[in-house]
N, C-alpha and C. Protein backbone atom coordinates (compact mmCIF):
# COMPACT_ATOMS: atom_id res chain seq x y z
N UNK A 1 78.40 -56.03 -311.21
CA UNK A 1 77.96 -55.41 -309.98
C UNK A 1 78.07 -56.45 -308.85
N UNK A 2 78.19 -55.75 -307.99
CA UNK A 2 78.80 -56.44 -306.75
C UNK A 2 77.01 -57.30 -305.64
N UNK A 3 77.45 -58.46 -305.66
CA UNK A 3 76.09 -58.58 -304.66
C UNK A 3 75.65 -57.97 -303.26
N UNK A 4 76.73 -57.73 -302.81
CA UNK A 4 76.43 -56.82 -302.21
C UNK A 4 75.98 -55.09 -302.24
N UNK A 5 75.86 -54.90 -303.39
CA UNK A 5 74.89 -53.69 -304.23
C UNK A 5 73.95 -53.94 -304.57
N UNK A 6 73.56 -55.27 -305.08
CA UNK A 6 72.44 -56.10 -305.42
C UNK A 6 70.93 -56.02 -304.10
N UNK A 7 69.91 -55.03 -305.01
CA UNK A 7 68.49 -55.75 -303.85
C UNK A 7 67.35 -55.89 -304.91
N UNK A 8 66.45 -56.59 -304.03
CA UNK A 8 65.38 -57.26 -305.05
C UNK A 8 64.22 -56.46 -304.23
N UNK A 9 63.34 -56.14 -304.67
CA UNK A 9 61.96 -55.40 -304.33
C UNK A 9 60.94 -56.12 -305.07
N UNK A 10 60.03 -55.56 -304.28
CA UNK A 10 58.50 -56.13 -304.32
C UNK A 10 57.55 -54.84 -304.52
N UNK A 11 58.53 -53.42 -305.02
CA UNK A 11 57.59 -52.43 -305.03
C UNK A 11 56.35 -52.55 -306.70
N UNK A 12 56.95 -53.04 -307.69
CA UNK A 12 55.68 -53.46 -308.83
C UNK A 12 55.09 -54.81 -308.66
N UNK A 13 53.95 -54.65 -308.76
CA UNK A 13 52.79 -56.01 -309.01
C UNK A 13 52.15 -56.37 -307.70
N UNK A 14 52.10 -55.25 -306.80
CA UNK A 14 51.33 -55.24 -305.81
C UNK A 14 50.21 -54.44 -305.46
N UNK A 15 50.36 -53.31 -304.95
CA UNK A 15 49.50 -51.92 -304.83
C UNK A 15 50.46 -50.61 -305.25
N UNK A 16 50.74 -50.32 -306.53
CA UNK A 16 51.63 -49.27 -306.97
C UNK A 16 50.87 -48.00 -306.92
N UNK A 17 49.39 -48.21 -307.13
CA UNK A 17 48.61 -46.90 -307.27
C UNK A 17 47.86 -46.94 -305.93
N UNK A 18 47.18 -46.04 -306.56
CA UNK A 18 46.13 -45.79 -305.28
C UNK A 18 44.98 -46.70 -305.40
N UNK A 19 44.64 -46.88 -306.40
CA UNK A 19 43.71 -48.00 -307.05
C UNK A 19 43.86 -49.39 -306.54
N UNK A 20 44.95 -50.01 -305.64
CA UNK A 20 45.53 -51.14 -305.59
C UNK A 20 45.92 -51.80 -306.95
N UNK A 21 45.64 -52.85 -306.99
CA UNK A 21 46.21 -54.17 -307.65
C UNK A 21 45.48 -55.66 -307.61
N UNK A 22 43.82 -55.72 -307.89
CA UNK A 22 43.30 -56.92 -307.57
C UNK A 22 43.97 -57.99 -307.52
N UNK A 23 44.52 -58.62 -306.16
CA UNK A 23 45.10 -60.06 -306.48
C UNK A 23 44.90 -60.50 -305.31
N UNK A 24 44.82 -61.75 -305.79
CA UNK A 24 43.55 -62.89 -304.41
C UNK A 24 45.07 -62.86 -303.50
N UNK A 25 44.83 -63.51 -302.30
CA UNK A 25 45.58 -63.87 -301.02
C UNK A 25 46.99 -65.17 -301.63
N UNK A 26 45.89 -65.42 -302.03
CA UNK A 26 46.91 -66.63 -302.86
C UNK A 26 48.22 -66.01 -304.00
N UNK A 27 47.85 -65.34 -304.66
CA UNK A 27 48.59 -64.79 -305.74
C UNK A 27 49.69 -63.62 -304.91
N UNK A 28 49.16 -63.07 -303.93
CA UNK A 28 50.11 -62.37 -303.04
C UNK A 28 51.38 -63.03 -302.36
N UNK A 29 50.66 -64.34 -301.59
CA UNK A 29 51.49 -64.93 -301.14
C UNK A 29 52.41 -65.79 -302.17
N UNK A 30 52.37 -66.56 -303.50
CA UNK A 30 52.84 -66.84 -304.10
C UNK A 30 53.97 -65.72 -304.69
N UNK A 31 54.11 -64.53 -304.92
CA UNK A 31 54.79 -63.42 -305.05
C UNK A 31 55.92 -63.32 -303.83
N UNK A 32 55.22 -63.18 -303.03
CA UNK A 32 56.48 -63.51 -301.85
C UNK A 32 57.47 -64.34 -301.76
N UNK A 33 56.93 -65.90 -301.99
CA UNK A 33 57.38 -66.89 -301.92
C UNK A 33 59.09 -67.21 -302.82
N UNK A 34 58.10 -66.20 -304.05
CA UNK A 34 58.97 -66.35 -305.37
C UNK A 34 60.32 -65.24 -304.86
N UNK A 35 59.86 -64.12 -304.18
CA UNK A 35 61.27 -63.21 -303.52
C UNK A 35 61.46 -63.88 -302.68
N UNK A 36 60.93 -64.20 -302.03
CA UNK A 36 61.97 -64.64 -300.90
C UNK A 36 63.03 -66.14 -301.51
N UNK A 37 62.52 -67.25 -302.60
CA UNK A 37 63.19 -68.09 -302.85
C UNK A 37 64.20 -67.25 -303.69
N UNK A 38 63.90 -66.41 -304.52
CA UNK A 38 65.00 -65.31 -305.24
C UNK A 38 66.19 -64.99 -304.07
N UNK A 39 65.79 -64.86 -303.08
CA UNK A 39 66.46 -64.35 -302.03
C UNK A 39 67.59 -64.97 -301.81
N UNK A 40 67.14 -66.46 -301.65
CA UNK A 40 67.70 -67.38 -300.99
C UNK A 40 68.90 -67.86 -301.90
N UNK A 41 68.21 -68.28 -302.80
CA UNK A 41 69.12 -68.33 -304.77
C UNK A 41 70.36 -67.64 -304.84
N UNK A 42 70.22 -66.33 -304.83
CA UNK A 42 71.03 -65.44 -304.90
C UNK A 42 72.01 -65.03 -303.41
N UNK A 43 71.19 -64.74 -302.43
CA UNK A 43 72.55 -64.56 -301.32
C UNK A 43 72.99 -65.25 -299.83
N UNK A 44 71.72 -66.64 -300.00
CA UNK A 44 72.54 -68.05 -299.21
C UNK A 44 73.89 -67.86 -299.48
N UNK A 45 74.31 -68.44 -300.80
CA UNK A 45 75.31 -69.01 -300.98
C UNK A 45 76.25 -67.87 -300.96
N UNK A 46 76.40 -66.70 -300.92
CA UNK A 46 77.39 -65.90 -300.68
C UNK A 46 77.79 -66.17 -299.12
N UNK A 47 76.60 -66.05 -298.29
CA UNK A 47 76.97 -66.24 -296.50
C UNK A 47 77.06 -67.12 -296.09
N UNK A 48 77.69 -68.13 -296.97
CA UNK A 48 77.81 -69.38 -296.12
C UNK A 48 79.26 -70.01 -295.92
């Protein structure tokens, strides 16, 4: 598959239900961190 077909989501391990997803500020932002460095990993180096 082409990377440019390629996307990464953040829709599980956050608030999927209505119930949320207990997770401190910290553990949220660490989740991000980890997509967005996924991000970077994967399609920096195609645009450069």
């Amino acid at each position: 598959m082409s990377l440019d077909q390629l996307c990464l989501s953040t829709q599980c391990g956050f608030a999927s239900t209505e119930e949320g997803n207990a997770l401190t500020e910290e553990q949220q932002q660490a989740k991000l961190e980890l997509v967005a460095q996924i991000a970077r990993d994967v399609w920096d180096e195609q645009h450069s």
